[in-house]
Protein backbone atom coordinates (compact mmCIF):
# COMPACT_ATOMS: atom_id res chain seq x y z
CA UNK A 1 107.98 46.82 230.03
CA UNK A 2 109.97 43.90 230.23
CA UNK A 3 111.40 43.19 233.92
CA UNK A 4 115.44 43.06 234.34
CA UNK A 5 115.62 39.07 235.72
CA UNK A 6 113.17 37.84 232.45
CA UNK A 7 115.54 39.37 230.40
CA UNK A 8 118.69 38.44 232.00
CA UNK A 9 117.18 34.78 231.62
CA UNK A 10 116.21 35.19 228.27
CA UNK A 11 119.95 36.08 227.79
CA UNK A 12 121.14 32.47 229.44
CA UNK A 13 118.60 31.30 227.37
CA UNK A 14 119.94 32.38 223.71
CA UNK A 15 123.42 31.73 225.29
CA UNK A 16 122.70 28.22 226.42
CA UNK A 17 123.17 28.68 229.99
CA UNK A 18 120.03 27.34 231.53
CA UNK A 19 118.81 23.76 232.68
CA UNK A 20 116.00 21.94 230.58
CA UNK A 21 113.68 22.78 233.31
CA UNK A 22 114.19 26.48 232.71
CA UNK A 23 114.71 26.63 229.16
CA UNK A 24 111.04 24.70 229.29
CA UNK A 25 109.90 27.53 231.27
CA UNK A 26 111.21 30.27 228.85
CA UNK A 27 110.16 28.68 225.81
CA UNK A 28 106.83 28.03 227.32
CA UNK A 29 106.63 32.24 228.29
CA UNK A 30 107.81 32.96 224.68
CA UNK A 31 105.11 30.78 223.32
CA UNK A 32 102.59 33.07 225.05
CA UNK A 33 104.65 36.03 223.82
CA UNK A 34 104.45 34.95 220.04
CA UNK A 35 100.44 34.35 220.63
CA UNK A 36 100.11 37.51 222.12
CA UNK A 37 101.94 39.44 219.43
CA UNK A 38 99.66 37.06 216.80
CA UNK A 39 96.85 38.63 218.59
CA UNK A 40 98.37 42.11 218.07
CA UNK A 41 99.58 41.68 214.53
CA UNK A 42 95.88 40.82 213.76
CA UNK A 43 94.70 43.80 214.92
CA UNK A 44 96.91 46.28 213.52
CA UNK A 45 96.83 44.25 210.19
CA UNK A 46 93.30 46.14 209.83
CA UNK A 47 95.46 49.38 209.14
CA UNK A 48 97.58 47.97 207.03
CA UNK A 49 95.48 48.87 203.84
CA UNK A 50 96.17 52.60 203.74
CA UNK A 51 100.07 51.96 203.73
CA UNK A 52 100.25 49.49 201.07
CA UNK A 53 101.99 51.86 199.01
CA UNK A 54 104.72 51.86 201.93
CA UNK A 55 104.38 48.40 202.85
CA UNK A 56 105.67 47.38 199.98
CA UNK A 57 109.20 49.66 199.76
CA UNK A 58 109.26 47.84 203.46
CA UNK A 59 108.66 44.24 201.99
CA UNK A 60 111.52 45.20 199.18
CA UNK A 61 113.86 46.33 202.07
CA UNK A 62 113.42 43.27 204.06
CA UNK A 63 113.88 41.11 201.02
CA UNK A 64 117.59 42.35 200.65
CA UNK A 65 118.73 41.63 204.40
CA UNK A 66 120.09 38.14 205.04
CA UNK A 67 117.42 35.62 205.30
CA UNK A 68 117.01 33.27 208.56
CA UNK A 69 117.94 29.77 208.43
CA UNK A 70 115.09 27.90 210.01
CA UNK A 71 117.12 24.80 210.99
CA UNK A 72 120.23 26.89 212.26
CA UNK A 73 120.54 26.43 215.98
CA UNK A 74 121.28 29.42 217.89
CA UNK A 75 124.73 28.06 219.06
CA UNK A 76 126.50 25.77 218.92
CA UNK A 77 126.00 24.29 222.76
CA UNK A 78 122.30 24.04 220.92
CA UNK A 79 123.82 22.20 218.21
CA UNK A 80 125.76 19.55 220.41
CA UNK A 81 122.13 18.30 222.25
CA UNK A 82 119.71 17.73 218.58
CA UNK A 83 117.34 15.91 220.72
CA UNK A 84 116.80 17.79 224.22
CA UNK A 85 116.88 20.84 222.32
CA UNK A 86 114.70 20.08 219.40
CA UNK A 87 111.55 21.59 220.61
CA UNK A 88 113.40 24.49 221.29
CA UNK A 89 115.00 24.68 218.19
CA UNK A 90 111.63 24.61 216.58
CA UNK A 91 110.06 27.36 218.60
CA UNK A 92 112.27 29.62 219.02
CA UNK A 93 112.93 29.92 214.73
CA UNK A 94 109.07 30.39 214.65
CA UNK A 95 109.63 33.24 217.65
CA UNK A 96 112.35 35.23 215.58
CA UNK A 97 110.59 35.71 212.58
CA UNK A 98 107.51 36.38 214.41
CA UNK A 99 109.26 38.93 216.79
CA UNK A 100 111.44 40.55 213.95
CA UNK A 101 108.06 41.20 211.89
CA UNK A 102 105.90 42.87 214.37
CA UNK A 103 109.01 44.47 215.99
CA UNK A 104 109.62 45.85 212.24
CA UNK A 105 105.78 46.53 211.65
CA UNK A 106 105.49 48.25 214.70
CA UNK A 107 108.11 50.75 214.03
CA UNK A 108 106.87 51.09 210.52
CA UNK A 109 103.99 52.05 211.48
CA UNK A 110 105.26 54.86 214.14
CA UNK A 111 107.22 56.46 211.23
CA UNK A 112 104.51 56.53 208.75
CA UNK A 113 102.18 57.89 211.29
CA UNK A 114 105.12 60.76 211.62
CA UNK A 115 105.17 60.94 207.63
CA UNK A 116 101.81 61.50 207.78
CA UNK A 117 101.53 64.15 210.71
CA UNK A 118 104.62 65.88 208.92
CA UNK A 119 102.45 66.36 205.72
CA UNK A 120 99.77 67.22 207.28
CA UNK A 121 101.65 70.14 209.43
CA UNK A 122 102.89 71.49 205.54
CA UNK A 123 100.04 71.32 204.45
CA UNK A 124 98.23 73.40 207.13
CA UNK A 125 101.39 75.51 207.26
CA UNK A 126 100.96 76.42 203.32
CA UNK A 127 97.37 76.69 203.97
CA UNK A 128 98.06 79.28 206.85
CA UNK A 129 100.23 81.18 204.39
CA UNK A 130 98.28 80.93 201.31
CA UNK A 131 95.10 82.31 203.74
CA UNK A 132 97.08 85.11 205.22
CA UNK A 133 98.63 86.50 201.87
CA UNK A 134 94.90 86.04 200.29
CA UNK A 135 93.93 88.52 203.51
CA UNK A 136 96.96 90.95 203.28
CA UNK A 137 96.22 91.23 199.40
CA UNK A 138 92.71 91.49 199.32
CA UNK A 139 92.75 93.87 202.45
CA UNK A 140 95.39 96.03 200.08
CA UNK A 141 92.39 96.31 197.39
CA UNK A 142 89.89 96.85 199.82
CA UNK A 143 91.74 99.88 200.54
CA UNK A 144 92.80 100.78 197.47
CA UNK A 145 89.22 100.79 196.51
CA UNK A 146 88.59 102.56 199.52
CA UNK A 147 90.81 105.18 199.20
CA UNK A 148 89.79 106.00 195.50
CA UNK A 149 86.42 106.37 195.73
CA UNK A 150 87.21 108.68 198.90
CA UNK A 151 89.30 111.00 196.92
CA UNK A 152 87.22 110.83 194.36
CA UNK A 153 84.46 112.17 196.62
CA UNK A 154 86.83 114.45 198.40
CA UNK A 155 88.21 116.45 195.46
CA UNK A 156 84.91 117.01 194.34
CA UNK A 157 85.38 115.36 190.81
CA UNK A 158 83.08 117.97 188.88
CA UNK A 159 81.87 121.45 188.68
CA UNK A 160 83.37 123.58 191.25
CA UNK A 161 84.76 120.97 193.38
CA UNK A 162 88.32 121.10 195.21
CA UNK A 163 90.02 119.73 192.18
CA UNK A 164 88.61 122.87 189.87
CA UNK A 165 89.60 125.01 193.23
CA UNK A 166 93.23 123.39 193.59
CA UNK A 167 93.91 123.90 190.26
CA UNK A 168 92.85 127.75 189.88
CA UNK A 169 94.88 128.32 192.94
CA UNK A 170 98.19 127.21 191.55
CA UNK A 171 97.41 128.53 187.93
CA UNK A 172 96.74 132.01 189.73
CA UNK A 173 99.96 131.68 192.22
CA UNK A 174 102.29 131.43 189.57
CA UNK A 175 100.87 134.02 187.53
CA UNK A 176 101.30 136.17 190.35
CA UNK A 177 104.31 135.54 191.58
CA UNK A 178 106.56 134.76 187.88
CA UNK A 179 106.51 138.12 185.16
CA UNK A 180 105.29 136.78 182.44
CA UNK A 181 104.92 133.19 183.03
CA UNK A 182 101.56 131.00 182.79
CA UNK A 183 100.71 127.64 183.87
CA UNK A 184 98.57 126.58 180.63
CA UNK A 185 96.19 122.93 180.08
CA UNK A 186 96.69 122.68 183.75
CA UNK A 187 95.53 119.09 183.59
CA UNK A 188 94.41 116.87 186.98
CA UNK A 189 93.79 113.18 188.30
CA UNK A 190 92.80 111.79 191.32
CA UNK A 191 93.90 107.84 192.30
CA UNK A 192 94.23 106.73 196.01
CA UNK A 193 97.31 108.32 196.57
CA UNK A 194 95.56 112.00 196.05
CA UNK A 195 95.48 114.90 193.69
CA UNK A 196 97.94 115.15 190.59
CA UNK A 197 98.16 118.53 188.42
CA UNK A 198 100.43 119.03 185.65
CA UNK A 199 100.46 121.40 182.88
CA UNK A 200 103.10 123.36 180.99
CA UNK A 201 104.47 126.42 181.98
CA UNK A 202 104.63 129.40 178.89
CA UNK A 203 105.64 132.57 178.46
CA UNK A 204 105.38 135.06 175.68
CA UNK A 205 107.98 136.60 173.50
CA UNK A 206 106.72 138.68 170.42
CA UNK A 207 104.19 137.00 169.51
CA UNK A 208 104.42 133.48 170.42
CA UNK A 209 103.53 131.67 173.48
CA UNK A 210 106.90 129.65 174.33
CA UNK A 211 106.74 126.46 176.26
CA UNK A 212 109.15 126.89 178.69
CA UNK A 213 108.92 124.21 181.55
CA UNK A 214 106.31 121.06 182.45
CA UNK A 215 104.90 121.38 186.01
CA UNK A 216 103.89 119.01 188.07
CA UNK A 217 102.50 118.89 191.99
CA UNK A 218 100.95 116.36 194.16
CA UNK A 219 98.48 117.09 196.54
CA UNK A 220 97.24 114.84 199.38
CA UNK A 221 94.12 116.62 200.92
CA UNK A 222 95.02 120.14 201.34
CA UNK A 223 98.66 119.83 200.87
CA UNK A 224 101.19 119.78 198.35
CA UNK A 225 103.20 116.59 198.77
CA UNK A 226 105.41 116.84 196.06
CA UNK A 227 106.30 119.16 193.29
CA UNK A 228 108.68 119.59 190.37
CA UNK A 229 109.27 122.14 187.35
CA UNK A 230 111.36 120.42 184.48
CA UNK A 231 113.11 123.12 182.78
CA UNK A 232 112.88 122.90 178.80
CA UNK A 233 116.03 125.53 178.98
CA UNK A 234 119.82 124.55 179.77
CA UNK A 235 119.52 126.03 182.71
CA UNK A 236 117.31 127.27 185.32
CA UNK A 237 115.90 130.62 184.05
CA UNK A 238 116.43 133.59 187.00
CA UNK A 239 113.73 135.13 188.71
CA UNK A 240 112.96 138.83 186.97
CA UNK A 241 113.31 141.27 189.76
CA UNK A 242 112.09 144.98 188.77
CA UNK A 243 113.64 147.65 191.15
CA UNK A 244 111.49 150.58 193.85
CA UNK A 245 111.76 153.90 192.75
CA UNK A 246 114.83 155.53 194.47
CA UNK A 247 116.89 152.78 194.29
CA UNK A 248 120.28 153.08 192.28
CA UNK A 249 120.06 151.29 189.19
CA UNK A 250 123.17 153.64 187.20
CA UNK A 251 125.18 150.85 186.25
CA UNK A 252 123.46 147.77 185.98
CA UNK A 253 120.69 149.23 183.67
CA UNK A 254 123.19 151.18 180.97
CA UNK A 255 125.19 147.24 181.10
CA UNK A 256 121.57 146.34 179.99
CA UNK A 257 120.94 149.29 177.42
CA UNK A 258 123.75 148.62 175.83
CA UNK A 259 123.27 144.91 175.53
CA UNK A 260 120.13 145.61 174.05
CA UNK A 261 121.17 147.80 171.49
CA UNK A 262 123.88 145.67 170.39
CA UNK A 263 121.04 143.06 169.25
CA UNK A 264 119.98 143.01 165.12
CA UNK A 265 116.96 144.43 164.03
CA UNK A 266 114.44 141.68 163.05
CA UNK A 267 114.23 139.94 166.38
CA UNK A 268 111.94 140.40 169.48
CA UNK A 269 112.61 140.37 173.00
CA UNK A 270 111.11 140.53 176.70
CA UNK A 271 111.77 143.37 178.46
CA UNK A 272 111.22 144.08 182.70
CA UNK A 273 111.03 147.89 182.48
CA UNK A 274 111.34 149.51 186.57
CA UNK A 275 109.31 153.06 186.69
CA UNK A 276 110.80 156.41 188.26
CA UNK A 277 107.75 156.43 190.43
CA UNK A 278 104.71 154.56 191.52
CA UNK A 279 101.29 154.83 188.88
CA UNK A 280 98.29 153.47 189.32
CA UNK A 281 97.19 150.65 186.73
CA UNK A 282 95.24 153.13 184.05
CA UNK A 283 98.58 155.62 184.29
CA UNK A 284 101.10 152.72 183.72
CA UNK A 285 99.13 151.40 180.89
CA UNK A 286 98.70 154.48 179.38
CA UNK A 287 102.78 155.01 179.47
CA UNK A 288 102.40 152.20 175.95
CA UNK A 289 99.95 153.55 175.05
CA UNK A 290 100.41 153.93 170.74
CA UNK A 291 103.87 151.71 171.07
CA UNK A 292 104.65 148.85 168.88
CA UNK A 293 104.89 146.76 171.55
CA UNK A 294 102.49 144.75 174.15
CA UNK A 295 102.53 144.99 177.68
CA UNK A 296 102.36 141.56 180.27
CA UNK A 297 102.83 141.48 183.16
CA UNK A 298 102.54 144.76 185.71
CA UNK A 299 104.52 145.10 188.93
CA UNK A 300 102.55 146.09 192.09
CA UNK A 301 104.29 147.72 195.57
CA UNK A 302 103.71 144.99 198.27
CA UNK A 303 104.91 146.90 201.23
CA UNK A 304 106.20 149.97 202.54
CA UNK A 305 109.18 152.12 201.05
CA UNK A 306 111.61 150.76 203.80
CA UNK A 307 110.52 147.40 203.46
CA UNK A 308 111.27 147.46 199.49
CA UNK A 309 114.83 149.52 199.71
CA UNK A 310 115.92 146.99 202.76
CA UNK A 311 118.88 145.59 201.71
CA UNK A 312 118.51 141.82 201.24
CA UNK A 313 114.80 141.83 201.49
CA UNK A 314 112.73 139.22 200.09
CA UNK A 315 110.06 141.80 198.21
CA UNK A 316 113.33 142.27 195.60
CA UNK A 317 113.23 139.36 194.54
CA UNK A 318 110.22 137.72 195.22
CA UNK A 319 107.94 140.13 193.32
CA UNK A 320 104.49 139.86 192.79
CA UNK A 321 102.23 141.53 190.33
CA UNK A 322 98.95 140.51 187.54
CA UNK A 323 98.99 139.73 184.26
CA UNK A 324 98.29 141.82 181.37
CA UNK A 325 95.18 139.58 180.28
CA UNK A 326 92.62 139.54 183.64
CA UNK A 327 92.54 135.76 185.62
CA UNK A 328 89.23 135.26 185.40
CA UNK A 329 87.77 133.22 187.80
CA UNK A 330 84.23 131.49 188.26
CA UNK A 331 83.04 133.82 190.37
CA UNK A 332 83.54 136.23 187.20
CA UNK A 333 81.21 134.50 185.00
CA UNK A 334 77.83 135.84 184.05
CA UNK A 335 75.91 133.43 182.51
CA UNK A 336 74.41 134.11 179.08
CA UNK A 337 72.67 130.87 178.19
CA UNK A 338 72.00 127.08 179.33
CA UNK A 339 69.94 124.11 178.23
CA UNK A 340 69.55 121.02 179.11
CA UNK A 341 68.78 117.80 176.88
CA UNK A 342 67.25 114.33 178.16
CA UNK A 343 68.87 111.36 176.76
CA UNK A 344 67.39 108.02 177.13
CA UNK A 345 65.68 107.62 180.69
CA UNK A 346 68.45 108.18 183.42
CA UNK A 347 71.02 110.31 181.39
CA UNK A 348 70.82 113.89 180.10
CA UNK A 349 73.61 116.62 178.18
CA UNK A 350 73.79 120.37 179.37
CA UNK A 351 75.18 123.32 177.91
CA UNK A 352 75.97 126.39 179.16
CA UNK A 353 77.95 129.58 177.67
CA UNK A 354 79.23 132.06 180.01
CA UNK A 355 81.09 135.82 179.71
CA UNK A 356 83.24 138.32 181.77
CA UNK A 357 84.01 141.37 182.06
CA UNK A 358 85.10 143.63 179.16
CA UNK A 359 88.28 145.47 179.88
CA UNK A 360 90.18 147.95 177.51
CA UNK A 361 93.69 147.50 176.10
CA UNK A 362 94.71 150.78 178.56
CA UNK A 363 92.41 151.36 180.70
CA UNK A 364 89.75 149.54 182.77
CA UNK A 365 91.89 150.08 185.79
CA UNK A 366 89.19 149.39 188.20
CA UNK A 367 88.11 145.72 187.01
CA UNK A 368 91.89 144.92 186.63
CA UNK A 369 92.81 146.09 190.10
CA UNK A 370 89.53 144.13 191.42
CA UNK A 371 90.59 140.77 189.53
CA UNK A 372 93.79 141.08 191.43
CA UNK A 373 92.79 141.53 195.04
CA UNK A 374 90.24 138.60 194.09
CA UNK A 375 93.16 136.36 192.82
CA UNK A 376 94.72 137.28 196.05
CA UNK A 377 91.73 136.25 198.08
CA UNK A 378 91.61 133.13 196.51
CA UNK A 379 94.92 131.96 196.80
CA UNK A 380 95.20 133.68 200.69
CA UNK A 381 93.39 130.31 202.48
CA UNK A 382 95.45 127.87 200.91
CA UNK A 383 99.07 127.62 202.37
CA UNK A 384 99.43 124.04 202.31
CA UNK A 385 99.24 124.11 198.23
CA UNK A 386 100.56 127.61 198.17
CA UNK A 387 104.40 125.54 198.96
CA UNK A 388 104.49 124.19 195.78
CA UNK A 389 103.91 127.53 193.13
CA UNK A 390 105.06 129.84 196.00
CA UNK A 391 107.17 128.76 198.92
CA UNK A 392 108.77 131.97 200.43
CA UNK A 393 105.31 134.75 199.76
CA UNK A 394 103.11 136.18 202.91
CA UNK A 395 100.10 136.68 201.31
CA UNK A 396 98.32 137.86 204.30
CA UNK A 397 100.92 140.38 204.93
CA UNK A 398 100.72 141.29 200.70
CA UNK A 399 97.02 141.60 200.20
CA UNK A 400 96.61 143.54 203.69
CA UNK A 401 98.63 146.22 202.69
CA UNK A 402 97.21 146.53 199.36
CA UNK A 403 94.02 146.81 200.49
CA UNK A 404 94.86 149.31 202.86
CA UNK A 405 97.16 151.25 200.42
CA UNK A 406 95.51 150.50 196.85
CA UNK A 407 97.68 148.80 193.71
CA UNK A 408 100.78 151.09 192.82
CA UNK A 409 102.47 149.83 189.62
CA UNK A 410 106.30 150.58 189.80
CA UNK A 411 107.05 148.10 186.96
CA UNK A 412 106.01 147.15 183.36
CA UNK A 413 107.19 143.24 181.80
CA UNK A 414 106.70 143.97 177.75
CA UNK A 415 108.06 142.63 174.69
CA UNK A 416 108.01 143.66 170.95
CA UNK A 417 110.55 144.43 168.26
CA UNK A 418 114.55 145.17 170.08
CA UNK A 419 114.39 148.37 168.35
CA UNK A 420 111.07 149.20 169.90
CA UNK A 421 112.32 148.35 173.21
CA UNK A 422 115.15 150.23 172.88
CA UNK A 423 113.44 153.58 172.04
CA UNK A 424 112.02 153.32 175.58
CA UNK A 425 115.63 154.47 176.98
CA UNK A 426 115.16 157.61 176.34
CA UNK A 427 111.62 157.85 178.14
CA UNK A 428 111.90 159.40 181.64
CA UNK A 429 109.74 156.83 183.27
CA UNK A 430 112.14 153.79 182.21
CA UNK A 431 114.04 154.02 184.99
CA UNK A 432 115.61 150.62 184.42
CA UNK A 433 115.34 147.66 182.25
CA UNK A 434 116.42 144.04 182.60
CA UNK A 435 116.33 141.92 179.33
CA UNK A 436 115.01 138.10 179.25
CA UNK A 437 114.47 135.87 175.89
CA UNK A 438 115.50 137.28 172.72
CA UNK A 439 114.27 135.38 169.75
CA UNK A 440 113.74 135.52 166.07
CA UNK A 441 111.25 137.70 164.72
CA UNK A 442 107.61 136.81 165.01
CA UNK A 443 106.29 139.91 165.24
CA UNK A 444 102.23 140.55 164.28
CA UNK A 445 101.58 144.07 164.43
């Protein structure tokens, strides 16, 4: 670093203040100087070959600034002494240039280094970037992958694996738990996020299965994440409620008589017929017995007599009952035949036909009552899925009773021909009816 006093002289120097025996001296210090920076110049000049590109923009730049006069003294005290001050006039015009270019080159050289250090932080910082989203996305498939083939493996994708299970369990729940309502081409999926089951939801009136609602749940392991029922209907259809025996029923049911008979011959309708008293399945089958109309769903006592006349209790209206038309499950299956065919060297076809039970159109009480308590059992373990088809139902509490007390029927869901239906008002067992769909006639005897 340059010492205060050398460059206070070089300042008398350039301002003409010094005796020829000192500006001697200076001149003779700057002539080492210039060498010195020569000596540098040379060195760094080696460098120079990479930053040609720059050098040049730099070579344009200097080219516009005012150029040095060579033979310009410094001032004019230099001017006034040509001859004691000519060898100082010709160093010291060689110095400045000299000085200005390394000076320049120098600095020139610091900012393209920082140039260059600047690009090369970008660039690493784009490469850090570019490296961690390539991780974060690649880890996201990874587990994507991950998670599929899991679930596949989970849910069992085949023959009685947890998807075939799943699925029976919410086809049976709502059949259980909804007069006259089935959940039919209950289709499924699995993808990493779980199980998906849709189907439609039907019911029958006359003779016709009626689409009445899509379904849909999602099921991560054993529970039902989300569910949904889209309504095909204006509104949301109520929940058929059939009433105990004993319970007063006067005015509601003549309202519903009356409606009834008010509607024109050549349509059909669905019909939630309460008994006078609890039958067992064979007896309340054999009540339509030789009517024109078919029976669907049957109404079974799930508690005590206090717990069904309670005022405000749940078994009202969240009834539970079977189906006309057995749920057959796989454990009902009897296998009749099954073959197996080879194709090619690692692949083969099967085949295999099945059949169940046989029951009667009024009778066959036993195997009925059996295919209920069975449904029951199979539905009992899972309460995670149970959420979705049937929130508010304790099926421990249900199928414990029944077992203990045996399947009382205290209410019929049929449908045929209105004037059919109405005949049934002057049976003694009809102690009350509730109407639901009404529709056009489509009657097959």
């Amino acid at each position: 670093m340059m010492s205060d006093p050398f460059r206070q002289k070089l300042q008398d120097y350039y301002d003409g203040k010094l005796s020829d025996e000192q500006r001697a001296e200076v001149e003779q210090e700057l002539n080492k100087l210039e060498q010195y920076q020569q000596y540098v110049g040379e060195q760094l000049d080696r460098d120079e070959q990479q930053y040609m590109g720059e050098q040049t923009d730099l070579d344009e730049q200097h080219s516009t600034e005012r150029p040095v006069n060579q033979d310009e003294p410094l001032n004019g005290n230099h001017a006034q002494q040509p001859d004691k001050d000519h060898s100082a006039s010709a160093a010291f015009p060689k110095l400045k240039p000299a000085f200005m270019r390394r000076y320049g080159q120098l600095y020139t050289d610091e900012r393209m280094d920082q140039k260059k250090v600047r690009r090369i932080m970008r660039r690493s910082k784009w490469r850090s970037r570019s490296g961690t989203a390539g991780i974060v996305i690649g880890a996201f498939f990874a587990f994507i992958f991950v998670c599929s083939i899991f679930n596949i493996i989970y849910y069992g994708i085949g023959e009685n694996g947890r998807l075939d299970t799943y699925r029976d369990v919410i086809r049976s729940a709502i059949a259980v738990t909804q007069p006259n309502v089935s959940l039919d081409s209950a289709g499924a999926n699995v993808d990493p996020t779980g199980l998906h089951i849709k189907g439609a939801m039907e019911k029958q009136i006359g003779s016709s299965q009626v689409k009445i609602a899509d379904y849909s749940v999602d099921i991560t392991f054993n529970f039902a994440r989300t569910y949904n029922t889209d309504w095909l209907t204006e509104s949301t259809p109520s929940r058929m409620s059939f009433q105990p025996p004993g319970s007063d029923v006067s005015n509601d049911s003549a309202a519903a008589w009356e409606r009834l008979g008010h509607l024109p011959e050549g349509t059909v309708v669905e019909a939630f017929i309460s008994f006078d008293k609890y039958y067992s399945t064979d007896q309340a089958l054999q009540l339509f017995k030789g009517r024109n109309m078919k029976p669907l769903w049957l109404a079974v006592r799930p508690g005590t007599d206090s717990d069904m006349n309670e005022s405000g209790s749940s078994m009202l209206s969240n009834v539970i009952g079977f189906p006309y038309e057995p749920l057959w499950h796989d454990s009902d299956q009897t296998l009749l035949h099954h073959s197996e065919e080879k194709i090619g060297w690692f692949s083969r076809t099967s085949s295999s036909s099945y059949s169940y039970p046989t029951v009667q159109d009024y009778g066959s009480g036993d195997i009925r009552n059996k295919n209920f308590l069975d449904t029951l059992h199979l539905i009992q373990p899972y309460k995670g899925i149970l959420r979705a088809p049937a929130p508010f139902y304790d099926f421990d509490r249900i199928t414990r009773y029944i077992e203990q007390n045996g399947v009382q029927i205290y209410g019929m869901a049929v449908t045929g021909p209105t004037k059919e239906v109405l005949k049934l008002k002057n049976e003694a067992f009809a102690h009350r009816i509730e109407l639901g769909e009404v529709r056009l006639w489509n009657w097959e005897d």
